[in-house]
Every structure is written in structure tokens, then in C-alpha cells.
PDB file of N, CA and C in Angstrom:
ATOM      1  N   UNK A   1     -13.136 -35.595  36.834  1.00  0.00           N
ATOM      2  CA  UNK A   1     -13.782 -35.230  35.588  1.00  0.00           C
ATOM      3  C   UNK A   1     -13.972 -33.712  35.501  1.00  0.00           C
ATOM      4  N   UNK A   2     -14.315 -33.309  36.616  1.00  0.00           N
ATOM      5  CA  UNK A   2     -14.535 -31.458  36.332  1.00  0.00           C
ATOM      6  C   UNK A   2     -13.459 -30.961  36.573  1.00  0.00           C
ATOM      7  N   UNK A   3     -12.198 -31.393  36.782  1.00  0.00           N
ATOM      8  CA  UNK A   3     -10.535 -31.368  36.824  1.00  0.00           C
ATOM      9  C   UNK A   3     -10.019 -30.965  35.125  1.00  0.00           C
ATOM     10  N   UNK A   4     -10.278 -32.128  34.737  1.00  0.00           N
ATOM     11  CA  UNK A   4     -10.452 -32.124  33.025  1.00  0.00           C
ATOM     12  C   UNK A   4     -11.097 -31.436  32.657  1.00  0.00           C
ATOM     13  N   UNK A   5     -12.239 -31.116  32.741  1.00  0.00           N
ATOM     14  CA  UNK A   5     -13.303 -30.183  31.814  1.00  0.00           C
ATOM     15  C   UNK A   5     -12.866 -28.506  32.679  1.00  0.00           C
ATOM     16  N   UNK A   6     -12.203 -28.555  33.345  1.00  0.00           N
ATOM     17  CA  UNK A   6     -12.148 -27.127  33.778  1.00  0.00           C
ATOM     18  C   UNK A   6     -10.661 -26.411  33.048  1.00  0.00           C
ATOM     19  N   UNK A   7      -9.881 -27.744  32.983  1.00  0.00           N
ATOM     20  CA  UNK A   7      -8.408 -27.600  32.408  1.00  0.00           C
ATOM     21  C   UNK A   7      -8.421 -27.374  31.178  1.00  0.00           C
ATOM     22  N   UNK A   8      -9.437 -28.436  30.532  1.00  0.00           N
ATOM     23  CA  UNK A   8      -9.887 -28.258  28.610  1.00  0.00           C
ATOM     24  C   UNK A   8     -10.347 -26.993  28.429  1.00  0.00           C
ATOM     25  N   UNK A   9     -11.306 -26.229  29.063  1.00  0.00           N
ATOM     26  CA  UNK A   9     -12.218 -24.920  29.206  1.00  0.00           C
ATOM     27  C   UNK A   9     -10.981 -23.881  29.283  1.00  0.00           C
ATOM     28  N   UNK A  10     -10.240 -24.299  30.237  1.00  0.00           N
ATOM     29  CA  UNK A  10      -9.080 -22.853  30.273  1.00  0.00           C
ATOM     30  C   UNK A  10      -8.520 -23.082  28.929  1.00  0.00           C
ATOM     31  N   UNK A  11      -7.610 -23.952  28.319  1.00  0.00           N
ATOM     32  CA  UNK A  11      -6.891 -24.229  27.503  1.00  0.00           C
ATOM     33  C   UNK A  11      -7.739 -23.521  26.122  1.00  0.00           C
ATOM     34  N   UNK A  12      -8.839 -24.167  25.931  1.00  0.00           N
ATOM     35  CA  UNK A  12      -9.662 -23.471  24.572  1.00  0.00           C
ATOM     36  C   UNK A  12      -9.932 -21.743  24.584  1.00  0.00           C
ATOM     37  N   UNK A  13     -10.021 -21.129  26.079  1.00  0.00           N
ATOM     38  CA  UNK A  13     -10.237 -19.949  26.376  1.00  0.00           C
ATOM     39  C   UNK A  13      -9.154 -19.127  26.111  1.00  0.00           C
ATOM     40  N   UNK A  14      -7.677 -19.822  26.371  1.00  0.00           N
ATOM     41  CA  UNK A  14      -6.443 -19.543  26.041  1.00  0.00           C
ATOM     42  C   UNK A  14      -6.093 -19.535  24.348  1.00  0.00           C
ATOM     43  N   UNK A  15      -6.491 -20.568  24.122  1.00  0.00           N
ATOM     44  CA  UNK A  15      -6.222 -20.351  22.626  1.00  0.00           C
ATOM     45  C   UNK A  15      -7.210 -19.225  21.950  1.00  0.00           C
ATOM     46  N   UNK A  16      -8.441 -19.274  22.176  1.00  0.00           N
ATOM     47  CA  UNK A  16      -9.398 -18.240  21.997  1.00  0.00           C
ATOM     48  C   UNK A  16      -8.685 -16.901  21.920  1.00  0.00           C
ATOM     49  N   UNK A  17      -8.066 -16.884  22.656  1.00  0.00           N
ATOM     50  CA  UNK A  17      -7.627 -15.089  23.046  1.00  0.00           C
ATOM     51  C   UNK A  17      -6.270 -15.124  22.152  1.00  0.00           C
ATOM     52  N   UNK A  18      -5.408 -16.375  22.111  1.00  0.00           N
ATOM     53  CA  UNK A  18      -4.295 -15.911  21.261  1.00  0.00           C
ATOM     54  C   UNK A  18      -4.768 -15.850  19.662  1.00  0.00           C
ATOM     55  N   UNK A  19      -5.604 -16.686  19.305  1.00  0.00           N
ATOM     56  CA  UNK A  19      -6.484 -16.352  18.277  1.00  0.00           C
ATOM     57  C   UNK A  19      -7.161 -15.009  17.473  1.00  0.00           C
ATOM     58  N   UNK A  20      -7.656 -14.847  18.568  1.00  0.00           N
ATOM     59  CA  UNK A  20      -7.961 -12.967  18.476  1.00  0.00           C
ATOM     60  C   UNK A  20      -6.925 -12.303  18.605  1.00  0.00           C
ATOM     61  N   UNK A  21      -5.526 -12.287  19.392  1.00  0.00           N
ATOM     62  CA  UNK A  21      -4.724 -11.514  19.366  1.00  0.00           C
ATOM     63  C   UNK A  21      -3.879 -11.579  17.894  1.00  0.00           C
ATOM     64  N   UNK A  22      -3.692 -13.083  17.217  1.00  0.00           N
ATOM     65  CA  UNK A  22      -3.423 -13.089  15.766  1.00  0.00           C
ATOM     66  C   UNK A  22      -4.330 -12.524  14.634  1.00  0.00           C
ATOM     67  N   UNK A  23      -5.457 -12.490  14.944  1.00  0.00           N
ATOM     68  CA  UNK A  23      -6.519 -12.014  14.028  1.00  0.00           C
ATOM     69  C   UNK A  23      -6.422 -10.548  14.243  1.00  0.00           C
ATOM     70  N   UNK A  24      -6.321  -9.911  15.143  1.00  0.00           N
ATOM     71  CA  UNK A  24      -5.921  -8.500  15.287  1.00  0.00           C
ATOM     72  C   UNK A  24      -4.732  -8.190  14.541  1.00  0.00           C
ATOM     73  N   UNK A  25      -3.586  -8.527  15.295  1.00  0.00           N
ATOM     74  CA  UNK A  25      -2.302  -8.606  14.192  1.00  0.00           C
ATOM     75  C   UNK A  25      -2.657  -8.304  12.424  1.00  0.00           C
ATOM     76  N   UNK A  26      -2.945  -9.499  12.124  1.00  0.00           N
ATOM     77  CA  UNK A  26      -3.055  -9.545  10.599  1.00  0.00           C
ATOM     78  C   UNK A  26      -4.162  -8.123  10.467  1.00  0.00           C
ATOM     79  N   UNK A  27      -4.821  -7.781  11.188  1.00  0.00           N
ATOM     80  CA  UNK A  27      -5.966  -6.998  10.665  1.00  0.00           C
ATOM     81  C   UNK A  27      -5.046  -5.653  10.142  1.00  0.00           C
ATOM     82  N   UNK A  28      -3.733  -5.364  11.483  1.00  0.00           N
ATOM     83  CA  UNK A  28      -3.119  -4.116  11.267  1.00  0.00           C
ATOM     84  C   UNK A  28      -2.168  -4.277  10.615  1.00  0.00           C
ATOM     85  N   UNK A  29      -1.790  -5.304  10.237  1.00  0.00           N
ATOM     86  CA  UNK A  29      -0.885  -5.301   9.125  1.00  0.00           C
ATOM     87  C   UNK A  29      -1.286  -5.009   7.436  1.00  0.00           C
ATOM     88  N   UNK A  30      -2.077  -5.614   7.433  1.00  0.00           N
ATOM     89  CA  UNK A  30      -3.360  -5.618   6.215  1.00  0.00           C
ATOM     90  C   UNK A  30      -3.415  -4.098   5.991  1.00  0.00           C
ATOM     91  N   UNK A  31      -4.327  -3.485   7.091  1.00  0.00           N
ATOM     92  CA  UNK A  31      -4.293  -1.767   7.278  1.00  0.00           C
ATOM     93  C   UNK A  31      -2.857  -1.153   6.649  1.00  0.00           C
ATOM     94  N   UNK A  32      -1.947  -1.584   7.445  1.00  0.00           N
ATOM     95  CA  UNK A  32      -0.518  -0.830   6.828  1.00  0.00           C
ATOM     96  C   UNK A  32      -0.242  -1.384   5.655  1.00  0.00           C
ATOM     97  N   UNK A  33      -0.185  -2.449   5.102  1.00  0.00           N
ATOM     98  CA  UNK A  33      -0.118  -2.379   3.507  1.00  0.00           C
ATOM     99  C   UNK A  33      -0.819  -1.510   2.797  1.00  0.00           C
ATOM    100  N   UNK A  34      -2.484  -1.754   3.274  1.00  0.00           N
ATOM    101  CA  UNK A  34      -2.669  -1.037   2.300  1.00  0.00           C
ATOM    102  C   UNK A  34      -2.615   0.227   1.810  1.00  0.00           C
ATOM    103  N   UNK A  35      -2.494   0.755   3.462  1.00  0.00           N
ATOM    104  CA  UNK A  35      -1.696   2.391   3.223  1.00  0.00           C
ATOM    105  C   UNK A  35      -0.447   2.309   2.243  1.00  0.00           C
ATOM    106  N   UNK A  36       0.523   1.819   2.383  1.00  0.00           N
ATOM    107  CA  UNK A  36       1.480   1.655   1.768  1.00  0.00           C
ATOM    108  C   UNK A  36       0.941   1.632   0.515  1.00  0.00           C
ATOM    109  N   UNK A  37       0.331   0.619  -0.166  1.00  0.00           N
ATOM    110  CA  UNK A  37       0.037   0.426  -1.442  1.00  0.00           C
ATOM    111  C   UNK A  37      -0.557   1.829  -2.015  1.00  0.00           C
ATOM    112  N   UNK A  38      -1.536   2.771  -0.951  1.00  0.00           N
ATOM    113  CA  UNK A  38      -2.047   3.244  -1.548  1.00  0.00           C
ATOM    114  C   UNK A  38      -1.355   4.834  -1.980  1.00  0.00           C
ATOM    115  N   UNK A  39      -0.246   4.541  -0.875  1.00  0.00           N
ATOM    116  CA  UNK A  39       0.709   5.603  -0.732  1.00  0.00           C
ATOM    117  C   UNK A  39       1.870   5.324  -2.539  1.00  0.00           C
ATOM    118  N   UNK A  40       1.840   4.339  -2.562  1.00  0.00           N
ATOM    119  CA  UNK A  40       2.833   4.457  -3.902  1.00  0.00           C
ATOM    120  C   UNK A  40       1.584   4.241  -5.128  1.00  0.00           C
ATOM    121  N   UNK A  41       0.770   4.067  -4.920  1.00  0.00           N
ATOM    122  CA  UNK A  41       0.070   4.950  -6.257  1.00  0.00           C
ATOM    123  C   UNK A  41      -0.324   6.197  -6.308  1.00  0.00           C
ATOM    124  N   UNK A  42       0.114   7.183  -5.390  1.00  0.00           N
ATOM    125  CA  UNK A  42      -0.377   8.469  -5.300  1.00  0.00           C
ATOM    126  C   UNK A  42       0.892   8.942  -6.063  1.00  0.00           C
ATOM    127  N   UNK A  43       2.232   8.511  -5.541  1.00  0.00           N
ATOM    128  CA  UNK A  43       3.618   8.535  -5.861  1.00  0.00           C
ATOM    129  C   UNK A  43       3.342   7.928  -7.305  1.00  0.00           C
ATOM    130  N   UNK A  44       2.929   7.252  -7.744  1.00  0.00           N
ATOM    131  CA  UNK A  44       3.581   6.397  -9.204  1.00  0.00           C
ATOM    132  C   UNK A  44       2.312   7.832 -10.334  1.00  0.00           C
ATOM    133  N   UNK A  45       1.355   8.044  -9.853  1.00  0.00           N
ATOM    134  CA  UNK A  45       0.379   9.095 -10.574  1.00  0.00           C
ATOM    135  C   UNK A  45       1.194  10.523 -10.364  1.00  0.00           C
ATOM    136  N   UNK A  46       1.952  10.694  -9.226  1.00  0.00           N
ATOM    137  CA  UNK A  46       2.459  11.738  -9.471  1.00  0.00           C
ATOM    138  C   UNK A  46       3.712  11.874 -10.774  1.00  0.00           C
ATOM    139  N   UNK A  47       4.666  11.083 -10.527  1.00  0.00           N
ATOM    140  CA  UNK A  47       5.924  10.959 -11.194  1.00  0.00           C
ATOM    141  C   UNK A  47       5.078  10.518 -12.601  1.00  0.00           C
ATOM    142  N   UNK A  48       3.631   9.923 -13.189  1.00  0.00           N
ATOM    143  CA  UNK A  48       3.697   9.429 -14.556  1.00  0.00           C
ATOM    144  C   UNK A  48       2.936  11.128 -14.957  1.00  0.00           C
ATOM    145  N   UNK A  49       2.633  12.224 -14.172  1.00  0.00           N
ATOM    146  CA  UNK A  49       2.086  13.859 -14.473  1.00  0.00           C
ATOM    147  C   UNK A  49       3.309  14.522 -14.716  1.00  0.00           C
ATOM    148  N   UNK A  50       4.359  14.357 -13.698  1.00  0.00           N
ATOM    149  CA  UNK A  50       5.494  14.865 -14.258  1.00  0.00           C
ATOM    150  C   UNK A  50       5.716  14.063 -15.516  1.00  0.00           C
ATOM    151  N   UNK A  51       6.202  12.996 -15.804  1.00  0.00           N
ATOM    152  CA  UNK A  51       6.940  12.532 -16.804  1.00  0.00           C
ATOM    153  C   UNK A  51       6.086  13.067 -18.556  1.00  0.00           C
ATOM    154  N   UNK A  52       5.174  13.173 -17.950  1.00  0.00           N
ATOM    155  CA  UNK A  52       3.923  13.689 -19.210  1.00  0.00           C
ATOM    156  C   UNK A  52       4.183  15.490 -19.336  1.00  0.00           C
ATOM    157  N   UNK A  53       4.291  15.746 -18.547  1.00  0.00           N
ATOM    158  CA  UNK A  53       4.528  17.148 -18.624  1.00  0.00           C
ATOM    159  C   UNK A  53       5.705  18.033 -18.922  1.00  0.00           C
ATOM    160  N   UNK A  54       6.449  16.680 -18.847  1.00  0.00           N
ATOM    161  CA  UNK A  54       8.367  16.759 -18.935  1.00  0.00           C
ATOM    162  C   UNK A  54       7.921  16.872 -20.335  1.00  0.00           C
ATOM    163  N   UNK A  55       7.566  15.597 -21.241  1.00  0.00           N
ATOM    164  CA  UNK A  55       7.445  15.009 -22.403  1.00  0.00           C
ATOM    165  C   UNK A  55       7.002  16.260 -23.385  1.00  0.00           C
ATOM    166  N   UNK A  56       5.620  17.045 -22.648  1.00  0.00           N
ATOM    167  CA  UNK A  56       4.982  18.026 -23.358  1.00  0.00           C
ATOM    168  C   UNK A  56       5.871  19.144 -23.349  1.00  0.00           C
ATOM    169  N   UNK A  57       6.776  19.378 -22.523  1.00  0.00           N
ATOM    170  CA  UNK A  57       7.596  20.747 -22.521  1.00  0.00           C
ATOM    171  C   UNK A  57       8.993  20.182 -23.684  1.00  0.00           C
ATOM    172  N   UNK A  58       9.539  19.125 -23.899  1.00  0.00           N
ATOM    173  CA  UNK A  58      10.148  18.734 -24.346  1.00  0.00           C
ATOM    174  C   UNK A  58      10.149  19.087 -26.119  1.00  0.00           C
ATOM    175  N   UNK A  59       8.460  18.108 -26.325  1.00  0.00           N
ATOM    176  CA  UNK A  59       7.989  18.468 -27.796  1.00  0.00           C
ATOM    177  C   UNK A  59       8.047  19.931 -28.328  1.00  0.00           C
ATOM    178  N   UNK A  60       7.427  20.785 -26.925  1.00  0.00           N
ATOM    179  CA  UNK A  60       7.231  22.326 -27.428  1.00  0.00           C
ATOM    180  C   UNK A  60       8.934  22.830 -27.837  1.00  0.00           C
ATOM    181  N   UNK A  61       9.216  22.557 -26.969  1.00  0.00           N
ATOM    182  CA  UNK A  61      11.031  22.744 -26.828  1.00  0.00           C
ATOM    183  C   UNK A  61      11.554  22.537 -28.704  1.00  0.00           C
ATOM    184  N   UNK A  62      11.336  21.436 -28.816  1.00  0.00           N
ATOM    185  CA  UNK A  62      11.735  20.660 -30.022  1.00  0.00           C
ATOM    186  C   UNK A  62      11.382  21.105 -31.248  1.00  0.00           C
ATOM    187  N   UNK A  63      10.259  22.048 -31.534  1.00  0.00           N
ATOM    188  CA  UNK A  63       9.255  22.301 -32.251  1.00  0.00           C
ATOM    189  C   UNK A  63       9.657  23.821 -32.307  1.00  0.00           C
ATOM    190  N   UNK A  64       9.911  24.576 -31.134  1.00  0.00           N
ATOM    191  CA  UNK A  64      10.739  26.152 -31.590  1.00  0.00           C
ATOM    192  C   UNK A  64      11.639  25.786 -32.186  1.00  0.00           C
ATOM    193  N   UNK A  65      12.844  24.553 -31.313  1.00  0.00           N
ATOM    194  CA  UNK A  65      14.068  24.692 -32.507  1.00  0.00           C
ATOM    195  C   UNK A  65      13.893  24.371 -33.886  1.00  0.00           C
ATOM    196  N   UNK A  66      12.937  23.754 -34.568  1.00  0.00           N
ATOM    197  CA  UNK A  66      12.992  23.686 -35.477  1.00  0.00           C
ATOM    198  C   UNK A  66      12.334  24.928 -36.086  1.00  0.00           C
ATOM    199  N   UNK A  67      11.637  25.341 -35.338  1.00  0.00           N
ATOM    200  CA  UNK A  67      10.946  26.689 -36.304  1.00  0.00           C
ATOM    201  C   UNK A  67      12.449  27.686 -36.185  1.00  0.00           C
ATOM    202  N   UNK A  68      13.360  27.718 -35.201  1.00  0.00           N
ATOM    203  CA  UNK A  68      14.232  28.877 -35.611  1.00  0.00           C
ATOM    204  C   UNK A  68      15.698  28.370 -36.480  1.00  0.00           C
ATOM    205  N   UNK A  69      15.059  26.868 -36.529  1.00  0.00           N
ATOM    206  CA  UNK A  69      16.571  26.382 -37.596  1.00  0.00           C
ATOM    207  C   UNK A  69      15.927  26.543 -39.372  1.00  0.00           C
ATOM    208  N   UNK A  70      14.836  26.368 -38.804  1.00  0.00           N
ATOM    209  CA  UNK A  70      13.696  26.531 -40.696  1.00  0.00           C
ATOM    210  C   UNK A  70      13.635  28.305 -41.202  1.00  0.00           C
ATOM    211  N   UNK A  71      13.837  29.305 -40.417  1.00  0.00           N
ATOM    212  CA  UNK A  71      13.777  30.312 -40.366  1.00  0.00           C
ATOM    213  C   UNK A  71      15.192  31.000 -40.773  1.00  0.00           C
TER     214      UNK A  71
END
């Protein structure tokens, strides 16, 4: 009987630890997404400042030629 209960005790102690070693896992994976995630919204805010600033140089652009085709 304490054959069994010493064998059950290791076995749950064993799973215990691979348990925590999966719960760790996911923890740093989680971590690296969300870097990731947070890394392409820094990227998607940059490229939508350019694209706005493209847009605004564009209009100004658009707006001489017509003042020197009206002229």
C-alpha cells in the first residue's frame, strides 16, 4: 500500500511540474505575441502618419497647380 501511494505521489508530482513547465510556456508565448501585436501597431500608426501626410502634401501639390493653370 505505501508502494502505491508513494508511486501515485511521484506520478502527480511529475505531472505537477510538467504542468508548470506548460503554464510557463504559454505564459512566454502570450508575452511574445503581445510584443508582436504591439510592435505592428506602432508600424500600422506609423505608415497611417505617413499616408496622411503623403495625402496633405499631395492636396497642397494639387492646389498650386491649379493656382498656376488659373493664372
Amino acid at each position: 500500500m505505501r508502494r502505491k501511494i508513494s508511486l501515485v505521489s511521484q506520478e502527480v508530482l511529475y505531472l505537477s511540474e510538467e504542468t508548470d513547465a506548460s503554464v510557463k510556456q504559454w505564459i512566454e508565448s502570450g508575452q511574445y505575441v503581445k510584443m508582436q501585436i504591439a510592435t505592428r501597431a506602432e508600424q500600422s500608426l506609423c505608415s497611417k502618419t505617413l499616408a496622411e501626410e503623403g495625402q496633405n502634401r499631395m492636396q497642397i501639390l494639387t492646389e498650386k497647380i491649379q493656382t498656376l493653370l488659373s493664372s
